[in-house]
C-alpha atoms as a PDB file:
ATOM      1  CA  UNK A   1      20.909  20.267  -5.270  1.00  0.00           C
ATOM      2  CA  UNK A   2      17.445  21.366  -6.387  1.00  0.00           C
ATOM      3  CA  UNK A   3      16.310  24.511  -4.620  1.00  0.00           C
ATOM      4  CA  UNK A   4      12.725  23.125  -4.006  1.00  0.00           C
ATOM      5  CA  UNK A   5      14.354  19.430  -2.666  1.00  0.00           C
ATOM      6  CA  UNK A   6      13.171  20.240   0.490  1.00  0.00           C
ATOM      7  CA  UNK A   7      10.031  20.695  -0.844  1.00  0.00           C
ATOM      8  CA  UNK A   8       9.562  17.315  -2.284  1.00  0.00           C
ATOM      9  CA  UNK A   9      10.842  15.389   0.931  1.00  0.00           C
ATOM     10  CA  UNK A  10       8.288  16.919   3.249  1.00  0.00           C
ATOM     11  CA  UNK A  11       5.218  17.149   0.818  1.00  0.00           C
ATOM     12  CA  UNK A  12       5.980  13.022   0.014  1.00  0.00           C
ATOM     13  CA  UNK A  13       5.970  12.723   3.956  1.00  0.00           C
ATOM     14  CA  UNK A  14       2.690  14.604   4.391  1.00  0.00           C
ATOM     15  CA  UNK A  15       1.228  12.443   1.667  1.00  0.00           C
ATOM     16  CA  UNK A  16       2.554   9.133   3.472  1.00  0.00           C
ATOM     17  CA  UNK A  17       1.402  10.051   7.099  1.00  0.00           C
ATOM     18  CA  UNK A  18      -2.326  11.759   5.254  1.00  0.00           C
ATOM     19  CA  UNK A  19      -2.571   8.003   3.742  1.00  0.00           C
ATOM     20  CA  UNK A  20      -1.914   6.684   7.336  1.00  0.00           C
ATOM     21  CA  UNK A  21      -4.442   8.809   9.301  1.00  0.00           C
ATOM     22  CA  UNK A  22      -7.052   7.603   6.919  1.00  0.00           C
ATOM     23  CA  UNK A  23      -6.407   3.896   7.395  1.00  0.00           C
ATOM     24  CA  UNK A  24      -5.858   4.541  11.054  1.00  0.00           C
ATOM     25  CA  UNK A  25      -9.897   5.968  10.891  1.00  0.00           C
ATOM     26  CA  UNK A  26     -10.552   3.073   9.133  1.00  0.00           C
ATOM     27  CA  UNK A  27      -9.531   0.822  11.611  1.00  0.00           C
ATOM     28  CA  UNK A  28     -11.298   2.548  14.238  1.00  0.00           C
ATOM     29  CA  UNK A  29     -14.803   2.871  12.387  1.00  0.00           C
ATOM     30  CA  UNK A  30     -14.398  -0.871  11.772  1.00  0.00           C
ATOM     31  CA  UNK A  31     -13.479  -1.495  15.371  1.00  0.00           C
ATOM     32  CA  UNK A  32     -16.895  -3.511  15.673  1.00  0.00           C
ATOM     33  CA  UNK A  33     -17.623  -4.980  12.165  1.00  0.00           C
ATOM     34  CA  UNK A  34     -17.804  -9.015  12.250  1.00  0.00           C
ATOM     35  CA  UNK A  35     -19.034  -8.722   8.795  1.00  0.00           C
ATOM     36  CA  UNK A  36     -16.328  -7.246   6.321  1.00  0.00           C
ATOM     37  CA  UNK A  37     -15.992 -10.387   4.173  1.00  0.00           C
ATOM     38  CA  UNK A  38     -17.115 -13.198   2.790  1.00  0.00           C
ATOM     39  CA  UNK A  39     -14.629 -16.274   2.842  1.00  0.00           C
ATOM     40  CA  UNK A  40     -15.597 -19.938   1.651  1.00  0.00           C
ATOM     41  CA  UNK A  41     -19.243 -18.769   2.195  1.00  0.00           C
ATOM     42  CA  UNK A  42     -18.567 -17.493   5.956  1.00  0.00           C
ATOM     43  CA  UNK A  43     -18.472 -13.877   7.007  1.00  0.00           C
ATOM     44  CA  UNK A  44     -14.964 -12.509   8.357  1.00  0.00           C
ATOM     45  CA  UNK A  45     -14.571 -10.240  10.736  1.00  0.00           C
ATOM     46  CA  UNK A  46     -12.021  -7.000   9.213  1.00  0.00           C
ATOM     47  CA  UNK A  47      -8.716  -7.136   9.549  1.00  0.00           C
ATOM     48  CA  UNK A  48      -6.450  -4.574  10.790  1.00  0.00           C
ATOM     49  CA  UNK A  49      -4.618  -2.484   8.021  1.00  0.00           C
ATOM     50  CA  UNK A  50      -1.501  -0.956   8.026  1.00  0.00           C
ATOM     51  CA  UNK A  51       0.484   1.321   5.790  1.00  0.00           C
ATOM     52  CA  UNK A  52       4.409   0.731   4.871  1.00  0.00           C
ATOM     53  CA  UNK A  53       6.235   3.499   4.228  1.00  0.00           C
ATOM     54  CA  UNK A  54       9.591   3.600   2.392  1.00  0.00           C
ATOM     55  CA  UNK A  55      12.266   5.909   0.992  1.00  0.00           C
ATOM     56  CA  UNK A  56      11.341   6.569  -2.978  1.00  0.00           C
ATOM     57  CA  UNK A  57      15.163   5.398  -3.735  1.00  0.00           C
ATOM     58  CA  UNK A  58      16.737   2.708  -1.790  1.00  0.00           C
ATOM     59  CA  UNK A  59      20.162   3.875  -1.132  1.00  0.00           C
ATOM     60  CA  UNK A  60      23.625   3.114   0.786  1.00  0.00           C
ATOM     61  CA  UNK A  61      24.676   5.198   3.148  1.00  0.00           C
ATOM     62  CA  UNK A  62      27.756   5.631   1.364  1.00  0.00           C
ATOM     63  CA  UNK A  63      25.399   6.309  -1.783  1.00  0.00           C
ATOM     64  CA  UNK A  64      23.632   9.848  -0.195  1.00  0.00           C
ATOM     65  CA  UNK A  65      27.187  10.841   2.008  1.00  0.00           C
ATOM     66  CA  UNK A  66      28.967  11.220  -1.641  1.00  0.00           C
ATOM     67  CA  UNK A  67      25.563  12.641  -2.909  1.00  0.00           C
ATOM     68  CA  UNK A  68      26.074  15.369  -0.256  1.00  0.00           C
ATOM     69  CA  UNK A  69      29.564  15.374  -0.695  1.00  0.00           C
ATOM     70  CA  UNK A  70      29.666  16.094  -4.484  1.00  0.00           C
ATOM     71  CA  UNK A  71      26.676  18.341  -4.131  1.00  0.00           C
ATOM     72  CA  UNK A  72      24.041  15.965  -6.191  1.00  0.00           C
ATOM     73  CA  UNK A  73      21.824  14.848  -3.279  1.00  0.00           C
ATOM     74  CA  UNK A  74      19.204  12.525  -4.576  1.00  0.00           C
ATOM     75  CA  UNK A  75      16.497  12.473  -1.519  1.00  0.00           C
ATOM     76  CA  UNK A  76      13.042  12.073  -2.713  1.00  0.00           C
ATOM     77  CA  UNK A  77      11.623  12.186   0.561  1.00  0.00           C
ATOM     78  CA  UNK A  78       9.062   8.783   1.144  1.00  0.00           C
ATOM     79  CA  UNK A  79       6.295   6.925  -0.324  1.00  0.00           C
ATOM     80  CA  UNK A  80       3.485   4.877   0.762  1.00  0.00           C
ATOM     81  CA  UNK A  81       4.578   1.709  -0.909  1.00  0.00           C
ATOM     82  CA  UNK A  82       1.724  -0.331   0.197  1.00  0.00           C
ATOM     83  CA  UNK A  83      -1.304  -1.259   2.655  1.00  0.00           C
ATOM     84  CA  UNK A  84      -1.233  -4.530   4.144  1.00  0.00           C
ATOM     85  CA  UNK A  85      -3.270  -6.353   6.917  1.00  0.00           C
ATOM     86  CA  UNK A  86      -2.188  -7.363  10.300  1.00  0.00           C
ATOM     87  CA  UNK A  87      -2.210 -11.004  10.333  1.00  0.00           C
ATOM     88  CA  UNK A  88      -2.947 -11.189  14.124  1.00  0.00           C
ATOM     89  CA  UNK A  89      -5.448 -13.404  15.178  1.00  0.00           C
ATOM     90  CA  UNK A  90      -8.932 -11.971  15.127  1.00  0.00           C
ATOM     91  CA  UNK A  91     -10.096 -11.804  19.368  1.00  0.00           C
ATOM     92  CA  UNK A  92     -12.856 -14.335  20.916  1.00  0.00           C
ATOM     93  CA  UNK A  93     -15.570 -12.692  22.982  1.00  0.00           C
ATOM     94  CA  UNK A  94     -18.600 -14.088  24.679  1.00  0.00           C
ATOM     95  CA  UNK A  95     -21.673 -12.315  23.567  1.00  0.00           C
ATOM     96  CA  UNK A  96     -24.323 -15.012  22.971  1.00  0.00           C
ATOM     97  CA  UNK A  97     -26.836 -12.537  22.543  1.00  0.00           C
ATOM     98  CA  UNK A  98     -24.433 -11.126  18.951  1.00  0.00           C
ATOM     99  CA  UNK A  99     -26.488 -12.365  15.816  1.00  0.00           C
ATOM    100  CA  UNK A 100     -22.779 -13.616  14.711  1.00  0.00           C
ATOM    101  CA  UNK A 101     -21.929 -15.667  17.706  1.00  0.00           C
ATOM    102  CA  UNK A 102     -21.366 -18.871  17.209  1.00  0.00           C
ATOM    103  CA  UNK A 103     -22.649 -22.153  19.144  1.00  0.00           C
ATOM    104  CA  UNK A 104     -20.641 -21.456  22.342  1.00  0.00           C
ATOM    105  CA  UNK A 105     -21.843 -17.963  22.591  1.00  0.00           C
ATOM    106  CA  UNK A 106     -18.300 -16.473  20.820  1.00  0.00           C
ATOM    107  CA  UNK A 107     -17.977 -13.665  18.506  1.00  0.00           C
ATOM    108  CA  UNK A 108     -14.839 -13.413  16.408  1.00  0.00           C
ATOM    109  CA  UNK A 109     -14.070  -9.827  16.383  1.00  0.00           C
ATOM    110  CA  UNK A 110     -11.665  -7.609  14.296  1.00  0.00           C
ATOM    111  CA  UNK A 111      -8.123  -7.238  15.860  1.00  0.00           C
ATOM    112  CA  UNK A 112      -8.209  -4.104  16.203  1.00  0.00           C
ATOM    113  CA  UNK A 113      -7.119  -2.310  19.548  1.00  0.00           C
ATOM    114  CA  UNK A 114      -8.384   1.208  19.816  1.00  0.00           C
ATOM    115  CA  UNK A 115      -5.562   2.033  22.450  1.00  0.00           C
ATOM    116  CA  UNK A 116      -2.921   0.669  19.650  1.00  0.00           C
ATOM    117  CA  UNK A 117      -4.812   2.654  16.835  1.00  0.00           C
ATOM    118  CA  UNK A 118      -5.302   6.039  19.022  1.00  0.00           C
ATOM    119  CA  UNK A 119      -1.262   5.924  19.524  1.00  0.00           C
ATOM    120  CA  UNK A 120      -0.531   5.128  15.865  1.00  0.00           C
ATOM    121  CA  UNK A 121      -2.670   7.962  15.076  1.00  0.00           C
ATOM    122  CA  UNK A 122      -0.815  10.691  17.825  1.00  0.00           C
ATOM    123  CA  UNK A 123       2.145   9.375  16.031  1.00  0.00           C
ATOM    124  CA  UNK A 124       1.114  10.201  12.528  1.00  0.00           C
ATOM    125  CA  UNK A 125      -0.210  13.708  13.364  1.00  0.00           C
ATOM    126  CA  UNK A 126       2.854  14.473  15.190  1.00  0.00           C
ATOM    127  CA  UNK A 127       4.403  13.556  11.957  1.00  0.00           C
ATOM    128  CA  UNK A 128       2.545  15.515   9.715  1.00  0.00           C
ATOM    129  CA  UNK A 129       3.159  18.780  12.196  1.00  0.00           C
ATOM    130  CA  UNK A 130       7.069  17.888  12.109  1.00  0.00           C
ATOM    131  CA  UNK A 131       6.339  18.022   7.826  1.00  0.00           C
ATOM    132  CA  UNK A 132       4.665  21.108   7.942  1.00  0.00           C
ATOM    133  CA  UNK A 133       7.022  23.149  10.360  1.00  0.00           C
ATOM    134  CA  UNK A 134       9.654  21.911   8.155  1.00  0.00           C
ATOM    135  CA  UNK A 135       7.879  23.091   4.862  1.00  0.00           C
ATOM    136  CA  UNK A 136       7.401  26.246   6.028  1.00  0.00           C
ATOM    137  CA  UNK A 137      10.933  26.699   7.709  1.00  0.00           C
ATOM    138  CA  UNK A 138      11.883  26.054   4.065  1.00  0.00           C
ATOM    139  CA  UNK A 139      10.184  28.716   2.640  1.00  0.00           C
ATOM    140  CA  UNK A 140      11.007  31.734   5.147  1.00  0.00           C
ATOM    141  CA  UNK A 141      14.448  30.401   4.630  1.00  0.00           C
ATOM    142  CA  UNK A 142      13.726  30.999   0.691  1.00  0.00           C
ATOM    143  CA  UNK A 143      11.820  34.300   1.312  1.00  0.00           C
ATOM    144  CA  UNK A 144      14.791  35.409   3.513  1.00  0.00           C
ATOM    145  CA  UNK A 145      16.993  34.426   0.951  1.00  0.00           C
ATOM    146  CA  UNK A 146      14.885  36.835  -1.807  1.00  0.00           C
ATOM    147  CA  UNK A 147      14.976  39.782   0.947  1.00  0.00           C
ATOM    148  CA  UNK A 148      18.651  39.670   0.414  1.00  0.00           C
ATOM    149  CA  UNK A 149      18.598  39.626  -3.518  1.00  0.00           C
ATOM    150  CA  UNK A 150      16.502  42.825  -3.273  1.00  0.00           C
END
């Protein structure tokens, strides 16, 4: 086992959760726009993005107890393998006064739900703070461990 393993896994996981706090924002500044697109000569309203995050080698659990077991643990930590978009429907709302609204007076707005996005975001700072307390657990443990050497 590499001595800076630990390292790696939580530095991968603050990337990840850093890639999902900005999409998060994203969602949230574009909360409003009706306009993000243009498809078959119509304006879209945005869609919702989200980010999937997976382990950076897709293993048994057999697989990483004998990696433990035989002392060559193979955890890479995570990775941001891709953003996609929420395919929920976009919302209707009645604002005949909106320069998008259609005939009947409806808007199609974005499907985003600031109560959904505000969680998502608690969720991926409370991530990131789990990271970082584990980073730096890692490296008193190291330090402590180069007190005794002395």
């Amino acid at each position: 086992m590499k001595i800076s393993s630990s390292f790696d896994a939580s530095a991968s996981a603050l990337t990840a959760q850093r890639l999902r706090m900005d999409v998060i924002s994203s969602n949230v500044a574009n909360a409003e726009t009706t306009r993000a697109s243009i498809v078959n000569g119509q304006f879209v309203p945005y869609k919702r993005k989200m980010v999937v995050v997976e382990p950076q080698t897709q293993q048994t659990f057999a697989d990483v107890l004998n990696g433990h077991i035989n002392g060559s643990s193979s955890s890479k930590g995570v990775v941001a393998a891709r953003v996609i978009e929420d395919q929920t429907p976009t919302k209707l709302v009645y604002n005949p006064t909106h320069p998008d609204a259609d005939a009947n007076g409806y808007v199609n707005m974005p499907n985003v739900d600031i109560a959904k996005e505000m969680v998502d975001m608690i969720s991926a700072t409370r991530s990131y703070e789990a990271n970082v307390t584990a980073l730096n657990a890692s490296k008193a443990m190291f330090m402590k461990a180069l007190e005794i050497g002395k």
